[in-house]
PDBML (XML) file of the C-alpha atoms, coordinates in Angstrom:
<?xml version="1.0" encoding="UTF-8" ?>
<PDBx:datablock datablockName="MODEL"
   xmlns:PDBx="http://pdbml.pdb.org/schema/pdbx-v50.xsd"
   xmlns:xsi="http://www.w3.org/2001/XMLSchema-instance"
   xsi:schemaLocation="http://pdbml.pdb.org/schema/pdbx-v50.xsd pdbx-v50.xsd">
   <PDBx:atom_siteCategory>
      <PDBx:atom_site id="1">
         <PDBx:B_iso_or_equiv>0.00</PDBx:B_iso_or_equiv>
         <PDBx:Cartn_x>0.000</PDBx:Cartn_x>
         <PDBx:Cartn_y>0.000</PDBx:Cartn_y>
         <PDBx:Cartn_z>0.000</PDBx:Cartn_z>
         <PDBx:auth_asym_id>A</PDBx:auth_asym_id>
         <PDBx:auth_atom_id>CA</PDBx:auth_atom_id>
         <PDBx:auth_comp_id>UNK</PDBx:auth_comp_id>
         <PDBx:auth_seq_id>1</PDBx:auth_seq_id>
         <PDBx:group_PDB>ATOM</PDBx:group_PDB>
         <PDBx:label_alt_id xsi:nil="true" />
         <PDBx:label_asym_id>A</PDBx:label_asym_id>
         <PDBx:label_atom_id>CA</PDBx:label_atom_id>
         <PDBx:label_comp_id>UNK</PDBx:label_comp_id>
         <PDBx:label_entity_id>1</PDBx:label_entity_id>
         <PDBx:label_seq_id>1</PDBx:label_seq_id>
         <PDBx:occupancy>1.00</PDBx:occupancy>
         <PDBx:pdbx_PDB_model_num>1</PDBx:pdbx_PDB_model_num>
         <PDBx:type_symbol>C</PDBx:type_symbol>
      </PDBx:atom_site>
      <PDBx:atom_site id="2">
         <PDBx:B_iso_or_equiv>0.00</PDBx:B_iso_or_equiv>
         <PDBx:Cartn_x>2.847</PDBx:Cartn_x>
         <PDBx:Cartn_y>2.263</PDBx:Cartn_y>
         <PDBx:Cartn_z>0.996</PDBx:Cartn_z>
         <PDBx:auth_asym_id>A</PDBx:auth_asym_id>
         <PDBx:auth_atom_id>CA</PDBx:auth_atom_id>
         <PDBx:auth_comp_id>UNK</PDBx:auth_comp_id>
         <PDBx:auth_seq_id>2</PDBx:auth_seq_id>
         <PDBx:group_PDB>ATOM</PDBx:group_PDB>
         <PDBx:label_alt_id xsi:nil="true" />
         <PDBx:label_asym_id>A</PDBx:label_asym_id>
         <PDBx:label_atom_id>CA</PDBx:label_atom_id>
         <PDBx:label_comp_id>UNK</PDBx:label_comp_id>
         <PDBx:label_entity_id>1</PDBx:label_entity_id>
         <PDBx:label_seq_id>2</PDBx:label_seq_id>
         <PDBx:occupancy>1.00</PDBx:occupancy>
         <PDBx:pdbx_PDB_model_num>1</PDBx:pdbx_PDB_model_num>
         <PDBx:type_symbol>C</PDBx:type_symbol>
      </PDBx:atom_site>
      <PDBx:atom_site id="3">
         <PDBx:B_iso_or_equiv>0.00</PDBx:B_iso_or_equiv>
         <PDBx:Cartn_x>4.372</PDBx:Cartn_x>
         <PDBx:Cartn_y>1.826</PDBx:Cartn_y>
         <PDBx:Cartn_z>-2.069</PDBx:Cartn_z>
         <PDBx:auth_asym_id>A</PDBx:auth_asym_id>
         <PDBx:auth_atom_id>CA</PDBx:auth_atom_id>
         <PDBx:auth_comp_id>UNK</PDBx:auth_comp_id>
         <PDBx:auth_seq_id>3</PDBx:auth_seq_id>
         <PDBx:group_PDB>ATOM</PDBx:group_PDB>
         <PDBx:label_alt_id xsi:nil="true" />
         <PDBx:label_asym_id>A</PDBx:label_asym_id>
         <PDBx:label_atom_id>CA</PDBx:label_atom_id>
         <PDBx:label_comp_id>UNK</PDBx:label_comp_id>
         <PDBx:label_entity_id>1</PDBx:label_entity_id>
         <PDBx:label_seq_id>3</PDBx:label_seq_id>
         <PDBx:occupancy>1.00</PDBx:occupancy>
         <PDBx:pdbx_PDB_model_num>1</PDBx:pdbx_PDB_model_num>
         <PDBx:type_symbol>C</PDBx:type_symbol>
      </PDBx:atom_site>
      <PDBx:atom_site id="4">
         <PDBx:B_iso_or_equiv>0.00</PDBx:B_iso_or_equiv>
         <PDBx:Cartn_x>1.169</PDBx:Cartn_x>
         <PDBx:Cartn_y>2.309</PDBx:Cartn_y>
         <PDBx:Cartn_z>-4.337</PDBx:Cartn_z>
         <PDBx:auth_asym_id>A</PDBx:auth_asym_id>
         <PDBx:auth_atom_id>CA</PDBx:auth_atom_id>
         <PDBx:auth_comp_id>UNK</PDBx:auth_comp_id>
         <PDBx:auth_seq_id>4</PDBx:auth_seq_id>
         <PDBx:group_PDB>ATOM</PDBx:group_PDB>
         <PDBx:label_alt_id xsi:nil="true" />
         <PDBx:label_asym_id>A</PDBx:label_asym_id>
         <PDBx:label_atom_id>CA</PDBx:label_atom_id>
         <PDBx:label_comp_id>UNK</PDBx:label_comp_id>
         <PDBx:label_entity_id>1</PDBx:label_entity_id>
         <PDBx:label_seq_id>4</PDBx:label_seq_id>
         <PDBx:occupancy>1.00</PDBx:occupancy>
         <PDBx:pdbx_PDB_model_num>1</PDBx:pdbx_PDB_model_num>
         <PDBx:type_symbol>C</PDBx:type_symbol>
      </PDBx:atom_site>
      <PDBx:atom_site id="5">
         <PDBx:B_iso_or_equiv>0.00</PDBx:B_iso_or_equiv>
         <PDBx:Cartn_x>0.310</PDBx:Cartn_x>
         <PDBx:Cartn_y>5.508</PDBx:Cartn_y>
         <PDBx:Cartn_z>-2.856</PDBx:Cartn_z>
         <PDBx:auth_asym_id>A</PDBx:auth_asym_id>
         <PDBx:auth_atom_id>CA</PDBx:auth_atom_id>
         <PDBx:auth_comp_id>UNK</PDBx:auth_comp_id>
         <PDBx:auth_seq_id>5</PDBx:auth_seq_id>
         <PDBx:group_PDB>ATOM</PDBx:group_PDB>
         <PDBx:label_alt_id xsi:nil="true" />
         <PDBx:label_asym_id>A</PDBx:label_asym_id>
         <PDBx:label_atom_id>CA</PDBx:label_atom_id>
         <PDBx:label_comp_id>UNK</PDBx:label_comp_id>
         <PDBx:label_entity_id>1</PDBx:label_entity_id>
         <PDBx:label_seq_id>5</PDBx:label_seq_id>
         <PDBx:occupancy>1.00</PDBx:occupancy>
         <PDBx:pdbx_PDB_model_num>1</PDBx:pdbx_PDB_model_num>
         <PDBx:type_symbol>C</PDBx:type_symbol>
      </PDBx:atom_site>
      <PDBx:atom_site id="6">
         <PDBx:B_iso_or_equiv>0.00</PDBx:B_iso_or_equiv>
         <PDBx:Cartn_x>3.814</PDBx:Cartn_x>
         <PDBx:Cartn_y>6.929</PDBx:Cartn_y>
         <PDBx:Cartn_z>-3.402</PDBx:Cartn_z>
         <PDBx:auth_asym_id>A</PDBx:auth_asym_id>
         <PDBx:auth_atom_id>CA</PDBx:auth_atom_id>
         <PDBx:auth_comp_id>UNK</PDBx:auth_comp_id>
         <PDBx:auth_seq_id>6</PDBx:auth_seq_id>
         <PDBx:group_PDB>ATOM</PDBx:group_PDB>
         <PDBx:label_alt_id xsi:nil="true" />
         <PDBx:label_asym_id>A</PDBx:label_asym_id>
         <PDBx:label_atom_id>CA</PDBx:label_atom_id>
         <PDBx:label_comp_id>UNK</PDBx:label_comp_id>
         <PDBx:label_entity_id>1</PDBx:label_entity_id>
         <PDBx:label_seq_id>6</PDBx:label_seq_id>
         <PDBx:occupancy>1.00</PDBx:occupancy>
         <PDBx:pdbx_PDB_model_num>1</PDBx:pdbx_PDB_model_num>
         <PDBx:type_symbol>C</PDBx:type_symbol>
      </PDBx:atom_site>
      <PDBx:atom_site id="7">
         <PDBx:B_iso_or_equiv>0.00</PDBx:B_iso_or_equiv>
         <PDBx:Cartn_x>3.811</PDBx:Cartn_x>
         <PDBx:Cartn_y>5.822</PDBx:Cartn_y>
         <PDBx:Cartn_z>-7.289</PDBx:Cartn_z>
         <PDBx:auth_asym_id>A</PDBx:auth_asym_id>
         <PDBx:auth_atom_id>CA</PDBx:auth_atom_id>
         <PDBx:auth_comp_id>UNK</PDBx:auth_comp_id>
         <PDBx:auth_seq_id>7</PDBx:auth_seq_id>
         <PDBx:group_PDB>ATOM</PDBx:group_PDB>
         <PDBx:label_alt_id xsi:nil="true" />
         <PDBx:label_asym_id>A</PDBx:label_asym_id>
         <PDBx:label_atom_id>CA</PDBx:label_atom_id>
         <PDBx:label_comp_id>UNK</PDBx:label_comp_id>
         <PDBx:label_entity_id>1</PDBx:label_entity_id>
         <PDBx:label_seq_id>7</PDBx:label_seq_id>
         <PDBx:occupancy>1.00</PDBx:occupancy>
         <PDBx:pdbx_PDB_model_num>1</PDBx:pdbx_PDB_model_num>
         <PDBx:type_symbol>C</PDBx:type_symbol>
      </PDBx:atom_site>
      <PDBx:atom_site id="8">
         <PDBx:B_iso_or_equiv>0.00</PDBx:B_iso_or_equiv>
         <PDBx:Cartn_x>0.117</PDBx:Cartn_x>
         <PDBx:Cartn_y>7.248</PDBx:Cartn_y>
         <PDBx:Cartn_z>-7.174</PDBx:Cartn_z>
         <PDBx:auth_asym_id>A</PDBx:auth_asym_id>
         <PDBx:auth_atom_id>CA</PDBx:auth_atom_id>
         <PDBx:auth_comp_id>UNK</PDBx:auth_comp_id>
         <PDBx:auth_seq_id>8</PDBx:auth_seq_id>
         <PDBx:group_PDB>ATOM</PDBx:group_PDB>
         <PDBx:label_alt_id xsi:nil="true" />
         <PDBx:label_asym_id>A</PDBx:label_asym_id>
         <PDBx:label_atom_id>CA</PDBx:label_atom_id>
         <PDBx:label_comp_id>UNK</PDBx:label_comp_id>
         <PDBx:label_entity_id>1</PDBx:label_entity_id>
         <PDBx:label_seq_id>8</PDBx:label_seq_id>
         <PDBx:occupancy>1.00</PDBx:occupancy>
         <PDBx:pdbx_PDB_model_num>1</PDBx:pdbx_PDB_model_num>
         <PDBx:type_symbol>C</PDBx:type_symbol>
      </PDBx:atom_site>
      <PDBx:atom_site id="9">
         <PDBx:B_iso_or_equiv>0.00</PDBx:B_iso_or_equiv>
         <PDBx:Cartn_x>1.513</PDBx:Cartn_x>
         <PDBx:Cartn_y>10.458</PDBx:Cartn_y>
         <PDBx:Cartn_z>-5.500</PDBx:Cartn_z>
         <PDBx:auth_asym_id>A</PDBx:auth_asym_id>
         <PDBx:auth_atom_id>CA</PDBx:auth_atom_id>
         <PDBx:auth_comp_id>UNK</PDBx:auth_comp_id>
         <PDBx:auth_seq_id>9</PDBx:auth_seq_id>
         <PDBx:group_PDB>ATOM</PDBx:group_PDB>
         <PDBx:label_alt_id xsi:nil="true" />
         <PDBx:label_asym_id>A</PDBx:label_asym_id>
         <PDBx:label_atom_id>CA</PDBx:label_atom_id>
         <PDBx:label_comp_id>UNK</PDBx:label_comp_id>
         <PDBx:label_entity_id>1</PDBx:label_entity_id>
         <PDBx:label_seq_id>9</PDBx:label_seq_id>
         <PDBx:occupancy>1.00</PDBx:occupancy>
         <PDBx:pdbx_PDB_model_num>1</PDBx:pdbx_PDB_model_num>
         <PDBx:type_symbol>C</PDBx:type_symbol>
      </PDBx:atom_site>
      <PDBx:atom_site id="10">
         <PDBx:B_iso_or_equiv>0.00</PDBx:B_iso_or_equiv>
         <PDBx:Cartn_x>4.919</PDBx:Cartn_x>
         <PDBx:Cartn_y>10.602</PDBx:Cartn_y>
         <PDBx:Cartn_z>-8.126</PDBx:Cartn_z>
         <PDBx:auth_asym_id>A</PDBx:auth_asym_id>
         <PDBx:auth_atom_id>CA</PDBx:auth_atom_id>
         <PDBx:auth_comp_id>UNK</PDBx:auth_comp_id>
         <PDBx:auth_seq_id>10</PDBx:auth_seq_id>
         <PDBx:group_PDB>ATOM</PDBx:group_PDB>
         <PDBx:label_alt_id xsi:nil="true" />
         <PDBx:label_asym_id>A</PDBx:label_asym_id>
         <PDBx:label_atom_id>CA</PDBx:label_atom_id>
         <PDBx:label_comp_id>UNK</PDBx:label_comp_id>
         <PDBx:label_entity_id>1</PDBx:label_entity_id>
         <PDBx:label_seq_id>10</PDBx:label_seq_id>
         <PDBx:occupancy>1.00</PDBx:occupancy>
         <PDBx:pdbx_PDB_model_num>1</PDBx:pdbx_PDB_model_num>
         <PDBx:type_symbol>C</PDBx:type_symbol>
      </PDBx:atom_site>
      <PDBx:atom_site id="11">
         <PDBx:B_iso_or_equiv>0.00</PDBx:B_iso_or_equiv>
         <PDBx:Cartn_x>2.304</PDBx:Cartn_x>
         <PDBx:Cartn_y>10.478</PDBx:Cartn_y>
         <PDBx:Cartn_z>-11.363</PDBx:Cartn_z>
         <PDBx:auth_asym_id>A</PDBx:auth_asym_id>
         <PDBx:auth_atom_id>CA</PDBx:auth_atom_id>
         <PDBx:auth_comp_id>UNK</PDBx:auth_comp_id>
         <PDBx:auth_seq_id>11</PDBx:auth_seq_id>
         <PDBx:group_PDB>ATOM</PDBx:group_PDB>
         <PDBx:label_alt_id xsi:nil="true" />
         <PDBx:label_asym_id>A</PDBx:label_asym_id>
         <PDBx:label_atom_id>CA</PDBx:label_atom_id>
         <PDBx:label_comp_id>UNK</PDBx:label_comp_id>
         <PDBx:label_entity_id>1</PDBx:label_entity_id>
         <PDBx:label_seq_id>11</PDBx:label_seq_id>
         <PDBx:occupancy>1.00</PDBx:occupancy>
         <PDBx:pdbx_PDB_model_num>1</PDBx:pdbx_PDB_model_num>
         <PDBx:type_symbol>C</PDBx:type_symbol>
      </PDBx:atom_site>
      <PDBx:atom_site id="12">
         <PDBx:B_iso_or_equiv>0.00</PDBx:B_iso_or_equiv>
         <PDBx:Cartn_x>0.536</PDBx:Cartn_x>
         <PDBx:Cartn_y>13.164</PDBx:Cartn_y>
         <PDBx:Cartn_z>-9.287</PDBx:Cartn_z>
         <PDBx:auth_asym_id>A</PDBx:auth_asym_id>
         <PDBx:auth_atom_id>CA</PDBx:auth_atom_id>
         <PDBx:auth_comp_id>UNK</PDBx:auth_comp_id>
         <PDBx:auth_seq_id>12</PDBx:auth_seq_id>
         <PDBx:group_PDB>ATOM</PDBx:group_PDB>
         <PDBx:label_alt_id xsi:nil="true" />
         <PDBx:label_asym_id>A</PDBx:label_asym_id>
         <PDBx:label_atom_id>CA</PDBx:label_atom_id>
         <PDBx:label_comp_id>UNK</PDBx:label_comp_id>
         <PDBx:label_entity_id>1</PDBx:label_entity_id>
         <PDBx:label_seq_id>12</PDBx:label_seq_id>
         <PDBx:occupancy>1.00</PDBx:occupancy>
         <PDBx:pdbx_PDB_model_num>1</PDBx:pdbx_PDB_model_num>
         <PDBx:type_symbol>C</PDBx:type_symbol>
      </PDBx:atom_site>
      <PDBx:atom_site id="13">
         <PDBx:B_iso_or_equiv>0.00</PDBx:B_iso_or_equiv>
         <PDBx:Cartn_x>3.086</PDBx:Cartn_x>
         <PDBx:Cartn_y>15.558</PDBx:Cartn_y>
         <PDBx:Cartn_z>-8.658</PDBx:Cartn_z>
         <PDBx:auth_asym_id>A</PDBx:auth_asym_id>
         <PDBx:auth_atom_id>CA</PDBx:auth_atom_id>
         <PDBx:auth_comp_id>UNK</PDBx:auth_comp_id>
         <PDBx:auth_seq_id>13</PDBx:auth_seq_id>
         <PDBx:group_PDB>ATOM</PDBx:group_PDB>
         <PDBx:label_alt_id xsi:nil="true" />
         <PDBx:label_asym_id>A</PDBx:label_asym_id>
         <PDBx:label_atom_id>CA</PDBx:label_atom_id>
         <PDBx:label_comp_id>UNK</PDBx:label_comp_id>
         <PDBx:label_entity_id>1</PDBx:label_entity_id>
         <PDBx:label_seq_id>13</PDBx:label_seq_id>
         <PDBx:occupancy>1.00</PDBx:occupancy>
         <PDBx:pdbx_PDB_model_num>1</PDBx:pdbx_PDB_model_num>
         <PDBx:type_symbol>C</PDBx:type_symbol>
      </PDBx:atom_site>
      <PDBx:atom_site id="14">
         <PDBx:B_iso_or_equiv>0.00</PDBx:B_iso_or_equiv>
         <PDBx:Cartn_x>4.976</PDBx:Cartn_x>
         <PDBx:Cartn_y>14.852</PDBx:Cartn_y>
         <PDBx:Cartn_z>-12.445</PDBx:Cartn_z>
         <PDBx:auth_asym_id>A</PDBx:auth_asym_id>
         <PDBx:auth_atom_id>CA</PDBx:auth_atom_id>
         <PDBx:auth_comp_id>UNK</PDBx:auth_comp_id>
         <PDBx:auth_seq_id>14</PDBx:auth_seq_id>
         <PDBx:group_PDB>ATOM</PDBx:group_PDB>
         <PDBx:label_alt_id xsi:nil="true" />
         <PDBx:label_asym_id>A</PDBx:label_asym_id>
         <PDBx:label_atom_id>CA</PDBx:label_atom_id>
         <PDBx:label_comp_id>UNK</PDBx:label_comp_id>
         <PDBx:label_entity_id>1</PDBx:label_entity_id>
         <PDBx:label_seq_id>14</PDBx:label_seq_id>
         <PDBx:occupancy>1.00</PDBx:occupancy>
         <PDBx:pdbx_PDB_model_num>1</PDBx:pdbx_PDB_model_num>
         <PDBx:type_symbol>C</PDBx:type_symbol>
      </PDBx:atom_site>
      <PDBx:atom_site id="15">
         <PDBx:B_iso_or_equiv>0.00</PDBx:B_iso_or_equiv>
         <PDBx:Cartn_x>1.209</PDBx:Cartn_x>
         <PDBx:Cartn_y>15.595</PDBx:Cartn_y>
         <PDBx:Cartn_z>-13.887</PDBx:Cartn_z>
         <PDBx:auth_asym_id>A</PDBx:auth_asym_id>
         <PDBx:auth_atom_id>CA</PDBx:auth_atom_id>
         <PDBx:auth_comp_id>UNK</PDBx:auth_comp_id>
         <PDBx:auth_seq_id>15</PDBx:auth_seq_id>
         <PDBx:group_PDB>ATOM</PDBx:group_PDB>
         <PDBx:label_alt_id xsi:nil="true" />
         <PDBx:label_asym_id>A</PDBx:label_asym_id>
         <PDBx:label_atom_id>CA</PDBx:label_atom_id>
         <PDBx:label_comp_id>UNK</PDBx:label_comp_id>
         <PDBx:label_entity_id>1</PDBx:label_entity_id>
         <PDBx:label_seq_id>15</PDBx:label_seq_id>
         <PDBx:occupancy>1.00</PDBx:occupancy>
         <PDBx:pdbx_PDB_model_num>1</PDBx:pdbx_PDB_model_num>
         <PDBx:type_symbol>C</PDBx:type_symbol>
      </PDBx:atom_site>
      <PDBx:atom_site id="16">
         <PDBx:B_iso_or_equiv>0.00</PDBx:B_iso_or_equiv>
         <PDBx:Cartn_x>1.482</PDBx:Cartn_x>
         <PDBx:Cartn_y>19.127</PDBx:Cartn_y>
         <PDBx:Cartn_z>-11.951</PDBx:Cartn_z>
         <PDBx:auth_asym_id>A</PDBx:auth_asym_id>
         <PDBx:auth_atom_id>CA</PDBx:auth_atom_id>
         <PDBx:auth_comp_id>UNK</PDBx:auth_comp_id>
         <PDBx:auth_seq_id>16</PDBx:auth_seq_id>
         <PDBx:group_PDB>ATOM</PDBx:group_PDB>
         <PDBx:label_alt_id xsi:nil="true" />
         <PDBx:label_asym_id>A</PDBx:label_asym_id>
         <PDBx:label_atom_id>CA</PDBx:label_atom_id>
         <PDBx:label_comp_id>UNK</PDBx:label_comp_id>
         <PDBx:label_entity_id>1</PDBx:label_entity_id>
         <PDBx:label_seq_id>16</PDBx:label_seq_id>
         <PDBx:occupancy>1.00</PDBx:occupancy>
         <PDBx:pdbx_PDB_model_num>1</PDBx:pdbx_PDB_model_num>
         <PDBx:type_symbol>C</PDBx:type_symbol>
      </PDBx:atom_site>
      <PDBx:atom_site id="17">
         <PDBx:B_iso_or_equiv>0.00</PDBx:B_iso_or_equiv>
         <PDBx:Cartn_x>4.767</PDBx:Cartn_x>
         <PDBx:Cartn_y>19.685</PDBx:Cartn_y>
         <PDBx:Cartn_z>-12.905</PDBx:Cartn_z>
         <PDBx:auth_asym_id>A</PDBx:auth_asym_id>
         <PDBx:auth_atom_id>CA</PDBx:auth_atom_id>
         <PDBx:auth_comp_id>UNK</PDBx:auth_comp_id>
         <PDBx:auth_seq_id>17</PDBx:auth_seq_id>
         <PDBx:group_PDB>ATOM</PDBx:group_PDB>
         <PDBx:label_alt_id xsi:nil="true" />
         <PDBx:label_asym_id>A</PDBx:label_asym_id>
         <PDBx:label_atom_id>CA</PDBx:label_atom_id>
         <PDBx:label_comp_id>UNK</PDBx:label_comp_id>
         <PDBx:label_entity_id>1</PDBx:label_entity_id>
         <PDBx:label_seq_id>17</PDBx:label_seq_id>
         <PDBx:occupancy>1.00</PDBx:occupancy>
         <PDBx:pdbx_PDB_model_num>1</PDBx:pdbx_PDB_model_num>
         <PDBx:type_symbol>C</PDBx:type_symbol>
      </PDBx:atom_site>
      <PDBx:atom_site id="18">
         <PDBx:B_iso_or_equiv>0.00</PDBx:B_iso_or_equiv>
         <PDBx:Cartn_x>4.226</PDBx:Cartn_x>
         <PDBx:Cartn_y>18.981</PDBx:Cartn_y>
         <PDBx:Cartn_z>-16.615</PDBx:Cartn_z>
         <PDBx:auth_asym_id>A</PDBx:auth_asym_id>
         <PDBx:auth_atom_id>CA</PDBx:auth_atom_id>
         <PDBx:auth_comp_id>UNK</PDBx:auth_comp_id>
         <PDBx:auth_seq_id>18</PDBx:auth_seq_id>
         <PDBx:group_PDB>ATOM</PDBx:group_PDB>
         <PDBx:label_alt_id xsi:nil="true" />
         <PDBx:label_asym_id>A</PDBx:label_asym_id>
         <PDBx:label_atom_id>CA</PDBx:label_atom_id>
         <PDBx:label_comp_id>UNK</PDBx:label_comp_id>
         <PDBx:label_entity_id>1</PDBx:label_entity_id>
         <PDBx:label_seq_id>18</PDBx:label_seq_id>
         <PDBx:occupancy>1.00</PDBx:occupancy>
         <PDBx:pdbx_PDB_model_num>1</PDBx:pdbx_PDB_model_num>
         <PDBx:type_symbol>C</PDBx:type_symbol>
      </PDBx:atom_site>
      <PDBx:atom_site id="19">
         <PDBx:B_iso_or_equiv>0.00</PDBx:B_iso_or_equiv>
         <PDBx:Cartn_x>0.874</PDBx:Cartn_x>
         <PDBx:Cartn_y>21.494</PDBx:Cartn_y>
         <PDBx:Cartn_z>-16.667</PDBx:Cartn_z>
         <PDBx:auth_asym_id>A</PDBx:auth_asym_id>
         <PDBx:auth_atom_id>CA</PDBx:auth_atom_id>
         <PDBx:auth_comp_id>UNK</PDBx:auth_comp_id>
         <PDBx:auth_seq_id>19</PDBx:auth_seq_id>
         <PDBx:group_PDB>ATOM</PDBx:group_PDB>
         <PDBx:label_alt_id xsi:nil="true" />
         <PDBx:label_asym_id>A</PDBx:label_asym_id>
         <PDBx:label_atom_id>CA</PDBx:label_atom_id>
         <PDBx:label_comp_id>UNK</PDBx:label_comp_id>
         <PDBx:label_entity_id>1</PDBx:label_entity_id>
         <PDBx:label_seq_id>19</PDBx:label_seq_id>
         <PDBx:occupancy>1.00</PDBx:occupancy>
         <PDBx:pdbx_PDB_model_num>1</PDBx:pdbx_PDB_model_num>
         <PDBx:type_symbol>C</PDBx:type_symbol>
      </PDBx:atom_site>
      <PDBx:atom_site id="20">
         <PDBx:B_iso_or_equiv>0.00</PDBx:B_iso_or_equiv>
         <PDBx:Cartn_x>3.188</PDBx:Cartn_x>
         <PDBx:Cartn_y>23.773</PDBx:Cartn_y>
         <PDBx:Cartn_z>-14.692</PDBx:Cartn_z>
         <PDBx:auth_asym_id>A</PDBx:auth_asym_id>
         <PDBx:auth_atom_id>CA</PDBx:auth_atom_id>
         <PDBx:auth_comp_id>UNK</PDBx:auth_comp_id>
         <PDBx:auth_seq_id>20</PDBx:auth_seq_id>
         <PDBx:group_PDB>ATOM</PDBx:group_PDB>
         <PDBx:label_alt_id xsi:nil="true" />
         <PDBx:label_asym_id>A</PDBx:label_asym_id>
         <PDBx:label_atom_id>CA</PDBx:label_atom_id>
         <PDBx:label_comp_id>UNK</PDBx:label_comp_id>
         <PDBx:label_entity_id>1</PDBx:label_entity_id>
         <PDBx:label_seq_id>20</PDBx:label_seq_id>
         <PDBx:occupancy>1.00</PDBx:occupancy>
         <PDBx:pdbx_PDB_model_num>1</PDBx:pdbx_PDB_model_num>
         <PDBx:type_symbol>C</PDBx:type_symbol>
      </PDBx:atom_site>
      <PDBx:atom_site id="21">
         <PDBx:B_iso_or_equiv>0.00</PDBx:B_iso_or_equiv>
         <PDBx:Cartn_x>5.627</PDBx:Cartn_x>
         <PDBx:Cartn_y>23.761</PDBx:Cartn_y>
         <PDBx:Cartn_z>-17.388</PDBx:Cartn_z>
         <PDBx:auth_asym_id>A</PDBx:auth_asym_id>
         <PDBx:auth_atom_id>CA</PDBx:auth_atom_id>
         <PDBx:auth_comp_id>UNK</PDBx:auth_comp_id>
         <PDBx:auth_seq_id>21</PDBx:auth_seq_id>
         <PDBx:group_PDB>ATOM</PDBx:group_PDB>
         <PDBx:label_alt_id xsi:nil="true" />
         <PDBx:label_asym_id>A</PDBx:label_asym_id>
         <PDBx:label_atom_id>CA</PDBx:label_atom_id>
         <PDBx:label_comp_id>UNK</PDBx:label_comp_id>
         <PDBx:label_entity_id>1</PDBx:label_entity_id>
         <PDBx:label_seq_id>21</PDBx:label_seq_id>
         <PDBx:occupancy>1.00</PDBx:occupancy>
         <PDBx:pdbx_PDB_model_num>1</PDBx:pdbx_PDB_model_num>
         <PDBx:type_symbol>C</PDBx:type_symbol>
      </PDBx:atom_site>
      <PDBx:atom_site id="22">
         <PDBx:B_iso_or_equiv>0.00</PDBx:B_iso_or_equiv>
         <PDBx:Cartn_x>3.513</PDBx:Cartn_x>
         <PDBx:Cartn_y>23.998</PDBx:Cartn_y>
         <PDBx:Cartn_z>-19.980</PDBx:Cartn_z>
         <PDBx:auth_asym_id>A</PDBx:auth_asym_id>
         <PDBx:auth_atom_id>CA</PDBx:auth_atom_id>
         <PDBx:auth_comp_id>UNK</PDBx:auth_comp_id>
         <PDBx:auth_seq_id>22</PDBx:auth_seq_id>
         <PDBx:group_PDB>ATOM</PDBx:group_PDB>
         <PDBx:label_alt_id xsi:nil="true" />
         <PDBx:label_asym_id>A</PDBx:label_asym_id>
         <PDBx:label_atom_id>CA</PDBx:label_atom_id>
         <PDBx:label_comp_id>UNK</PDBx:label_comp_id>
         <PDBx:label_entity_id>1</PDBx:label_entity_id>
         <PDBx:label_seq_id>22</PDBx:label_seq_id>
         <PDBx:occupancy>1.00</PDBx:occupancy>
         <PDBx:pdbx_PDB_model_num>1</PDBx:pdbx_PDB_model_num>
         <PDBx:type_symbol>C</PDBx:type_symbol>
      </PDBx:atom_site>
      <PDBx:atom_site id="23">
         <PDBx:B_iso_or_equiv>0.00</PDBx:B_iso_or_equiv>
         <PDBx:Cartn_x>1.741</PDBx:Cartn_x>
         <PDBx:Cartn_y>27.225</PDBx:Cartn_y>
         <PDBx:Cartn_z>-18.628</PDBx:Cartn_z>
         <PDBx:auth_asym_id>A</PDBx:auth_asym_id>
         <PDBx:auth_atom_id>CA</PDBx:auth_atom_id>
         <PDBx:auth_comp_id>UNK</PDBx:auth_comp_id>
         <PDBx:auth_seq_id>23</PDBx:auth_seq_id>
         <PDBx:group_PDB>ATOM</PDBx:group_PDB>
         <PDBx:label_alt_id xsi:nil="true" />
         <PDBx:label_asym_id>A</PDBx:label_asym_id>
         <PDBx:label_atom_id>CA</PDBx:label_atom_id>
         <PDBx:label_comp_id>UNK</PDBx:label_comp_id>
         <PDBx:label_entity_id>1</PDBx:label_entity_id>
         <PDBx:label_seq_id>23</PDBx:label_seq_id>
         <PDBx:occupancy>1.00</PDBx:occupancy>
         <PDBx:pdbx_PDB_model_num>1</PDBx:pdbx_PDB_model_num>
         <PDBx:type_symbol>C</PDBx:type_symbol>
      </PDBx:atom_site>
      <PDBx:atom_site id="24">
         <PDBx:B_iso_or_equiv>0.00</PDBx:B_iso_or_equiv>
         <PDBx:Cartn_x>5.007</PDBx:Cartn_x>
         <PDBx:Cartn_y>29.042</PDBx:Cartn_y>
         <PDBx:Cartn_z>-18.428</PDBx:Cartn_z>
         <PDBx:auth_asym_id>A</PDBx:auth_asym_id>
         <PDBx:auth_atom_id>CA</PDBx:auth_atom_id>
         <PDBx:auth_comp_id>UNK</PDBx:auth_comp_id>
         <PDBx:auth_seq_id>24</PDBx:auth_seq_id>
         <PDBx:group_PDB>ATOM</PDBx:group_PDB>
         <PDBx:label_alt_id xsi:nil="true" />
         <PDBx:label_asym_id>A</PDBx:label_asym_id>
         <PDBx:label_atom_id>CA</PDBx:label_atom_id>
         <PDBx:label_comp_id>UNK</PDBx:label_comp_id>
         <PDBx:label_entity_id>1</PDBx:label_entity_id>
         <PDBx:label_seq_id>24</PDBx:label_seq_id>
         <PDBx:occupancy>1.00</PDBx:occupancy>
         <PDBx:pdbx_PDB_model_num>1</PDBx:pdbx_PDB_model_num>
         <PDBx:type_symbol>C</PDBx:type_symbol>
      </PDBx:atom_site>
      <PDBx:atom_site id="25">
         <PDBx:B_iso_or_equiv>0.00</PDBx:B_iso_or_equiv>
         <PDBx:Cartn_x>6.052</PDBx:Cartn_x>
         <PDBx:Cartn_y>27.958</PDBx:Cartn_y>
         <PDBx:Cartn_z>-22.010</PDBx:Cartn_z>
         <PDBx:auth_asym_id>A</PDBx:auth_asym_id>
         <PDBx:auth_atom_id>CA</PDBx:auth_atom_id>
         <PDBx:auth_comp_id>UNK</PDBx:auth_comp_id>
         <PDBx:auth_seq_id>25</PDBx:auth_seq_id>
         <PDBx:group_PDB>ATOM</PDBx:group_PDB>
         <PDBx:label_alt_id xsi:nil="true" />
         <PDBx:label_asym_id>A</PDBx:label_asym_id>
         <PDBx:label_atom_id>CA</PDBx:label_atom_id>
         <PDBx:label_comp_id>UNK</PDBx:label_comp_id>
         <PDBx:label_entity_id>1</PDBx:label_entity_id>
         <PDBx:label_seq_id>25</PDBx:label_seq_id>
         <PDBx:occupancy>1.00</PDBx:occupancy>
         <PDBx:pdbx_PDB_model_num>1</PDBx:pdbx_PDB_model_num>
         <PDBx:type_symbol>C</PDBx:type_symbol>
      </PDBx:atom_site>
   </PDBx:atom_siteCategory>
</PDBx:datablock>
């Protein structure tokens, strides 16, 4: 379980990150 939530939480966080990065581009 721990581990599923932190790969859940890693494609959560790189999703932000990529619409981040795409807003400031």
């Amino acid at each position: 379980i721990f581990w599923m939530v932190t790969i859940h939480l890693t494609f959560v966080v790189s999703g932000v990150l990529l619409a981040a990065m795409d807003w400031i581009t």
